[in-house]
PDB file of N, CA and C in Angstrom:
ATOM      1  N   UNK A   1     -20.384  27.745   4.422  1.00  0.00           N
ATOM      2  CA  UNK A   1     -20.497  27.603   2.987  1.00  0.00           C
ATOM      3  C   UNK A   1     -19.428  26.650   2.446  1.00  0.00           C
ATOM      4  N   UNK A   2     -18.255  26.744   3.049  1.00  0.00           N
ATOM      5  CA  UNK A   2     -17.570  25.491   2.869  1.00  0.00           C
ATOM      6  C   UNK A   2     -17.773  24.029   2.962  1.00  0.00           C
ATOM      7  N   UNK A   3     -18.417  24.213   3.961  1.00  0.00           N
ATOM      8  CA  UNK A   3     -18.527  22.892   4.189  1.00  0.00           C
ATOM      9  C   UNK A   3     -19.811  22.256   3.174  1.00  0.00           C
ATOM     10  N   UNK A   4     -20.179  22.781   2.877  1.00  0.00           N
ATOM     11  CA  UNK A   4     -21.511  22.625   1.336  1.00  0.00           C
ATOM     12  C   UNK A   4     -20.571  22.429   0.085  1.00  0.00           C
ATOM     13  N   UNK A   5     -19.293  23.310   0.555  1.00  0.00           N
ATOM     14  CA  UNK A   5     -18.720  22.896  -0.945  1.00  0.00           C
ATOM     15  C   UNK A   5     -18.103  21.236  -0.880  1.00  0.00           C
ATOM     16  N   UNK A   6     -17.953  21.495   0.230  1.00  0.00           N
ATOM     17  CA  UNK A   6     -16.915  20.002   0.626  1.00  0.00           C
ATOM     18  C   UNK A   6     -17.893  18.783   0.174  1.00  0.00           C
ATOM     19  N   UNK A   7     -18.867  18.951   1.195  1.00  0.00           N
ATOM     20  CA  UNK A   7     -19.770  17.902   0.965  1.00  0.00           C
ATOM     21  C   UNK A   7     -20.668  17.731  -0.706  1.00  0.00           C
ATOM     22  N   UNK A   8     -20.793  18.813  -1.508  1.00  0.00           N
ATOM     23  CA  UNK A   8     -21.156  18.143  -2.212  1.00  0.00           C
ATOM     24  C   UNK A   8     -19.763  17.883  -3.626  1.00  0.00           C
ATOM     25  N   UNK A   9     -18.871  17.906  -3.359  1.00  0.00           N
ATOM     26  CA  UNK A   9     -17.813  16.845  -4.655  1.00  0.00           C
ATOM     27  C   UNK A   9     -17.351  15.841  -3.633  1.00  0.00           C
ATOM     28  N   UNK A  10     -17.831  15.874  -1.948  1.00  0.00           N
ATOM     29  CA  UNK A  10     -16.968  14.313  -1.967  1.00  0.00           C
ATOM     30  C   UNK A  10     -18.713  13.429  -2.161  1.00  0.00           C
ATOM     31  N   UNK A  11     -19.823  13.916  -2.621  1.00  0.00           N
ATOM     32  CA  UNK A  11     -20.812  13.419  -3.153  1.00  0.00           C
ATOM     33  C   UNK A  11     -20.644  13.118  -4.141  1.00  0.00           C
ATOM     34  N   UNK A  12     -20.202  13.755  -4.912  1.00  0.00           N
ATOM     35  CA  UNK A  12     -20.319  13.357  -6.007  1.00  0.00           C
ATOM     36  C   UNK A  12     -19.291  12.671  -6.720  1.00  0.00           C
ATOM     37  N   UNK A  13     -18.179  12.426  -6.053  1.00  0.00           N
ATOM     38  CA  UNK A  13     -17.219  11.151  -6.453  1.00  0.00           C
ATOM     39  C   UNK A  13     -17.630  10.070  -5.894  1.00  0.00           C
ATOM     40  N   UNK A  14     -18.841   9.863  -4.966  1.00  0.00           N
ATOM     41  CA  UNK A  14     -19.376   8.621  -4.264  1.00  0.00           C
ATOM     42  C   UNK A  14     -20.314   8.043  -5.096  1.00  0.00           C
ATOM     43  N   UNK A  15     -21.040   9.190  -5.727  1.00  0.00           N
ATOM     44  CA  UNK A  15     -21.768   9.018  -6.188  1.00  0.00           C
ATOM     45  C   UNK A  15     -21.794   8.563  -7.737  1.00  0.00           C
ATOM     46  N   UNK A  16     -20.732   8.888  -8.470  1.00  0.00           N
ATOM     47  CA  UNK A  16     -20.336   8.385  -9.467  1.00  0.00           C
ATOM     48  C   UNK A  16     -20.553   6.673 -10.319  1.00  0.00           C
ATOM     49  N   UNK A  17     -21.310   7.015 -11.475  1.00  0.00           N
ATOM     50  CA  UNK A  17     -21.559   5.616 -11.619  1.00  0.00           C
ATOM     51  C   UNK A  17     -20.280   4.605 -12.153  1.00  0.00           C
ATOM     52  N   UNK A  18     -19.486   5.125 -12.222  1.00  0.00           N
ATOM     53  CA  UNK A  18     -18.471   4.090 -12.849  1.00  0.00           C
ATOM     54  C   UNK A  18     -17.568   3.709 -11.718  1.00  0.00           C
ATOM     55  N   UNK A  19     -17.677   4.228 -10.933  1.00  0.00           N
ATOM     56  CA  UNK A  19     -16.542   3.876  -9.256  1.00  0.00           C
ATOM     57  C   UNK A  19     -17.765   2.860  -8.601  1.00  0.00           C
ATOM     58  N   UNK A  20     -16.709   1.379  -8.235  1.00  0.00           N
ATOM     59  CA  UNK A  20     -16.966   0.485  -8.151  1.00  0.00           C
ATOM     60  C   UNK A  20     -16.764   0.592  -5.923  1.00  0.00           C
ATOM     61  N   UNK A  21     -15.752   1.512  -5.814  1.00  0.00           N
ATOM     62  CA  UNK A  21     -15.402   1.218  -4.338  1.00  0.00           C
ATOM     63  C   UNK A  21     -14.553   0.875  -3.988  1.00  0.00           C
ATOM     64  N   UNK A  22     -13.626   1.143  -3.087  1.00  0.00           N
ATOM     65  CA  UNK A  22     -12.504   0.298  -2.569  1.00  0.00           C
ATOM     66  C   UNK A  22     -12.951  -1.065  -2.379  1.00  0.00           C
ATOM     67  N   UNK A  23     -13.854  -1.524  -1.511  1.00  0.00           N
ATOM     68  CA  UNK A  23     -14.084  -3.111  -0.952  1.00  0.00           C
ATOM     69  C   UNK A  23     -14.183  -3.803  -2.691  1.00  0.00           C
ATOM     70  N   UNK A  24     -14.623  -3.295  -3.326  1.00  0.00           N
ATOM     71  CA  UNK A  24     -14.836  -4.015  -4.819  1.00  0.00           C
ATOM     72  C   UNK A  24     -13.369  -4.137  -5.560  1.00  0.00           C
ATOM     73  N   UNK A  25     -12.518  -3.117  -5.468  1.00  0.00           N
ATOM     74  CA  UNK A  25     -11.212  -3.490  -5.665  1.00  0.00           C
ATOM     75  C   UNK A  25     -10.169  -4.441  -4.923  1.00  0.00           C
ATOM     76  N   UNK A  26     -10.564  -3.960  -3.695  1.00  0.00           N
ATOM     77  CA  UNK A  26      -9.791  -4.862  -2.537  1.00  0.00           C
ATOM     78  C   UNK A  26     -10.081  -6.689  -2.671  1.00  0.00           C
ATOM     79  N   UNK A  27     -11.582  -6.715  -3.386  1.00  0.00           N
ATOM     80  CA  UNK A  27     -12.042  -7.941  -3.221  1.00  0.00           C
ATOM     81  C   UNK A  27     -11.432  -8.526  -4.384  1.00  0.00           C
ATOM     82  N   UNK A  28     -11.514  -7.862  -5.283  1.00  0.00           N
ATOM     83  CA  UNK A  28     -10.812  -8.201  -7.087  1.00  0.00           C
ATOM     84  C   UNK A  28      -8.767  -8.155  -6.647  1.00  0.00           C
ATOM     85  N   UNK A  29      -8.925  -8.069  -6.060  1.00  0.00           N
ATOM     86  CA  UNK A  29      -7.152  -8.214  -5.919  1.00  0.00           C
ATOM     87  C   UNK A  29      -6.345  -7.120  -6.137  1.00  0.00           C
ATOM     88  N   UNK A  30      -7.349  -5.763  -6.344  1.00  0.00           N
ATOM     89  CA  UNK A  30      -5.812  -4.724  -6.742  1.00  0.00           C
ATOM     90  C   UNK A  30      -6.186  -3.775  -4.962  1.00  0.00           C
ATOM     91  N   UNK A  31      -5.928  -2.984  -5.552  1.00  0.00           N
ATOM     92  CA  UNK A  31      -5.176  -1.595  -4.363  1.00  0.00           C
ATOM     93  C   UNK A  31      -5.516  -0.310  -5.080  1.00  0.00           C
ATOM     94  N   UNK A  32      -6.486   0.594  -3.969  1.00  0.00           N
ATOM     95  CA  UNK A  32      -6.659   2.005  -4.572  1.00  0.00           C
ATOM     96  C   UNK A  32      -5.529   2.970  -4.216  1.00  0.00           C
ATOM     97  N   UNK A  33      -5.219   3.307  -5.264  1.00  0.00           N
ATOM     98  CA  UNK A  33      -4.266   3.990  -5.215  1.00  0.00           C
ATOM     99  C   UNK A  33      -4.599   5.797  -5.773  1.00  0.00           C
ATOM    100  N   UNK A  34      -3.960   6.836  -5.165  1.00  0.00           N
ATOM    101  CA  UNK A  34      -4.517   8.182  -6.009  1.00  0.00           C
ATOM    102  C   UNK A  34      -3.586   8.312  -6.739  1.00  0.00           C
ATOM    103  N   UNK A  35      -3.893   9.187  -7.783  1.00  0.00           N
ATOM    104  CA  UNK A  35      -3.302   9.648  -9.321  1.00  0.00           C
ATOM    105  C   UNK A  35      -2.728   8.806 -10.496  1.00  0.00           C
ATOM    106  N   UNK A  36      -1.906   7.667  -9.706  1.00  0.00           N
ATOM    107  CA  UNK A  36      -1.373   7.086 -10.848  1.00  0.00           C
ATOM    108  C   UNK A  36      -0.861   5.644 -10.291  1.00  0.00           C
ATOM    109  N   UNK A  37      -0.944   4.170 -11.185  1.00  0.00           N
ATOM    110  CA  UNK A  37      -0.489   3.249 -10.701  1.00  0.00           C
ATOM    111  C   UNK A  37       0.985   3.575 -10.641  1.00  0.00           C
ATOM    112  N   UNK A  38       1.573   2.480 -10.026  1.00  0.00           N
ATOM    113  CA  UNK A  38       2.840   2.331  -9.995  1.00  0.00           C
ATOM    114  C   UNK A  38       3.593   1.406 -11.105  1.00  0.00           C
ATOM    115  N   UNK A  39       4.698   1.072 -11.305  1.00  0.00           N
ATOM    116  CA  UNK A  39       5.330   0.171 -12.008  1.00  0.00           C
ATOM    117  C   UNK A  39       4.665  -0.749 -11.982  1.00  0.00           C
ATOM    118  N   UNK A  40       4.464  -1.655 -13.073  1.00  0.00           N
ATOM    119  CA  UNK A  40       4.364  -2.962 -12.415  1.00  0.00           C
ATOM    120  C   UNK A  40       2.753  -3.461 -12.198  1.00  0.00           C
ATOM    121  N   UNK A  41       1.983  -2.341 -12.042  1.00  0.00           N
ATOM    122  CA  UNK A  41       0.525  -2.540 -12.241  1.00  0.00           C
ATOM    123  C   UNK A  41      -0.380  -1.941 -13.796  1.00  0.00           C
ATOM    124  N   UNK A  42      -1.478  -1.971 -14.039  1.00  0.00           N
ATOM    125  CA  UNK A  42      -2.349  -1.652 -14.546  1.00  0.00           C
ATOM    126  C   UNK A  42      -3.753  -0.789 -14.014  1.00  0.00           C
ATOM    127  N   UNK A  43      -4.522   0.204 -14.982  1.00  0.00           N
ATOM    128  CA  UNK A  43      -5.677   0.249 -14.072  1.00  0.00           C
ATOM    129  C   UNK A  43      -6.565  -0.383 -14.422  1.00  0.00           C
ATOM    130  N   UNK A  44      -7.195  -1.341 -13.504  1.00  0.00           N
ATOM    131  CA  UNK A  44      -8.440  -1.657 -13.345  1.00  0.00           C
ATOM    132  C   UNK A  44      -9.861  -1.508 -13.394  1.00  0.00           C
ATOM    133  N   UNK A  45      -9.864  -0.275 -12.535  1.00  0.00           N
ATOM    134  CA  UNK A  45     -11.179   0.592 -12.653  1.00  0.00           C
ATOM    135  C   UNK A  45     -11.329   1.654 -11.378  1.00  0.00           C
ATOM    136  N   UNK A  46     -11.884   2.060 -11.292  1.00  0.00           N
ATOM    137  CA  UNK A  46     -11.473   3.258 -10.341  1.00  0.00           C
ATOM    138  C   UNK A  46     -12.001   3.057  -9.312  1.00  0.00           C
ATOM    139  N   UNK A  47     -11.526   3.401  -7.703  1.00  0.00           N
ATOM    140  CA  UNK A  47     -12.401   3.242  -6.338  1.00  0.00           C
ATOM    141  C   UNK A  47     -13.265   4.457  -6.512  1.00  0.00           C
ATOM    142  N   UNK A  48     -12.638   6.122  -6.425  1.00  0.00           N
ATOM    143  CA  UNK A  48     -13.957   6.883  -6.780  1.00  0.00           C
ATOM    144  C   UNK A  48     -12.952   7.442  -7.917  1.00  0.00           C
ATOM    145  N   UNK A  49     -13.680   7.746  -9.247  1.00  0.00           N
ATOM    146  CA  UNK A  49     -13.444   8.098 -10.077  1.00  0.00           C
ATOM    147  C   UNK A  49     -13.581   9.673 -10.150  1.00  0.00           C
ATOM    148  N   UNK A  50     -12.318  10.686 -10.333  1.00  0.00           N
ATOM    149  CA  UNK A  50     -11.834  10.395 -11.692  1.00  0.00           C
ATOM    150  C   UNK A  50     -10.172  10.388 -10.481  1.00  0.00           C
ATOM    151  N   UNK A  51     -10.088  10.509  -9.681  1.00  0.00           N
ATOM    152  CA  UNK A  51      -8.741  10.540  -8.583  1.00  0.00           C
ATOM    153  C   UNK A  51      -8.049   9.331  -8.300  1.00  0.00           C
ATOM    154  N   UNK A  52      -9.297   8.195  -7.594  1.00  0.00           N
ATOM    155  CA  UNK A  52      -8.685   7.055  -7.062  1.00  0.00           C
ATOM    156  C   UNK A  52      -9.032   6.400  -7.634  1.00  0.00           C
ATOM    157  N   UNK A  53      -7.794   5.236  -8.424  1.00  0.00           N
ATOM    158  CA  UNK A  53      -7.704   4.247  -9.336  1.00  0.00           C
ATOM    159  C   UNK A  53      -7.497   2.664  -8.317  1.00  0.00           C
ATOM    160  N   UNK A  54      -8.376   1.892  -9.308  1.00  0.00           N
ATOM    161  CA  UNK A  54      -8.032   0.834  -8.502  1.00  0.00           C
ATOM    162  C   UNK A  54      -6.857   0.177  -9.808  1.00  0.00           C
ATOM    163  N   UNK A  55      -5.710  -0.427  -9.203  1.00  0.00           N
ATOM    164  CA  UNK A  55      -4.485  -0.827  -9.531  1.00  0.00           C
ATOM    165  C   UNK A  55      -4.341  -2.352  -9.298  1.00  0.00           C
ATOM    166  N   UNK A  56      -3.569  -3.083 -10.361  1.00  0.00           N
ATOM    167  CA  UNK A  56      -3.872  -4.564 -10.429  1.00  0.00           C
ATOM    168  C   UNK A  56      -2.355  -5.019 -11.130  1.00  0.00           C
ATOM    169  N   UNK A  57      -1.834  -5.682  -9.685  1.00  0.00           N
ATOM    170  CA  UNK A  57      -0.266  -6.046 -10.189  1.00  0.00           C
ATOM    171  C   UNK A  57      -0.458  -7.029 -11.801  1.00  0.00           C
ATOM    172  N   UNK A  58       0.723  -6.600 -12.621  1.00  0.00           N
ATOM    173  CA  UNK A  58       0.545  -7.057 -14.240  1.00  0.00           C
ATOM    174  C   UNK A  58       0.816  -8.679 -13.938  1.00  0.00           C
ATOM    175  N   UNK A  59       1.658  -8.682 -12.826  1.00  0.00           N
ATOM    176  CA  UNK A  59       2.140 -10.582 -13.264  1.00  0.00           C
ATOM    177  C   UNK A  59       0.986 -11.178 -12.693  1.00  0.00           C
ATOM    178  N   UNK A  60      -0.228 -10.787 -11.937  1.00  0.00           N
ATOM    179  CA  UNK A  60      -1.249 -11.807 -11.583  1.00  0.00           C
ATOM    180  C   UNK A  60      -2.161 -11.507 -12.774  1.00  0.00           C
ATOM    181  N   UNK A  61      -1.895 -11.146 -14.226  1.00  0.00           N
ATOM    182  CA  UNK A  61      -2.581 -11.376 -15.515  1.00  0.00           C
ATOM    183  C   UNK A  61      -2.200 -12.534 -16.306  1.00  0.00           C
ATOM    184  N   UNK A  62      -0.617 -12.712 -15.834  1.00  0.00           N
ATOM    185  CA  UNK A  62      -0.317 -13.924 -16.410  1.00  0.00           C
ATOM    186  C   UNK A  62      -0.904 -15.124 -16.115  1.00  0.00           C
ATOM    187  N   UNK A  63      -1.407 -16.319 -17.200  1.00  0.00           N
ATOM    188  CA  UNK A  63      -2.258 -17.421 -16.806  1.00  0.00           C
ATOM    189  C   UNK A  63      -0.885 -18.570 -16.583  1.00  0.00           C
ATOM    190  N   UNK A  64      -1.176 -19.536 -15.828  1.00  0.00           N
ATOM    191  CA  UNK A  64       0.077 -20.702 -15.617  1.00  0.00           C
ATOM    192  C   UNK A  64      -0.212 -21.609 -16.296  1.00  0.00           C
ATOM    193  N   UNK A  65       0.911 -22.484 -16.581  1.00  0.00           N
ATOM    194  CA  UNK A  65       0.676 -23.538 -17.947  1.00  0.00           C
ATOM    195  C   UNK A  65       1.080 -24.391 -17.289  1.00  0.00           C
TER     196      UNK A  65
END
């Protein structure tokens, strides 16, 4: 019976429509990270939502002149 519980919430954080995926973050330039970015980043959008955030260092927002 556990294992029914297991399997269906890591379903349903896969399954989630607003989680884009690690490879979709990895490809966009940030890093999934769980609970919380670090210094220095922003969130992006989430690998599976609502735990793993995808994280996006702040100085590659800056544009060069």
């Amino acid at each position: 019976m556990e294992i029914l519980g297991f399997l269906f919430i890591f379903g349903s954080l896969i399954a989630h429509g607003d989680a884009h995926g690690p490879e979709s973050c990895n490809h966009e330039g940030g890093l999934c990270r769980v609970g919380n970015c670090i210094s220095g980043e922003y969130l992006a959008s989430y690998c599976f939502e609502p735990i793993i955030l995808c994280c996006k260092s702040l100085s590659s927002t800056t544009t060069k002149s």
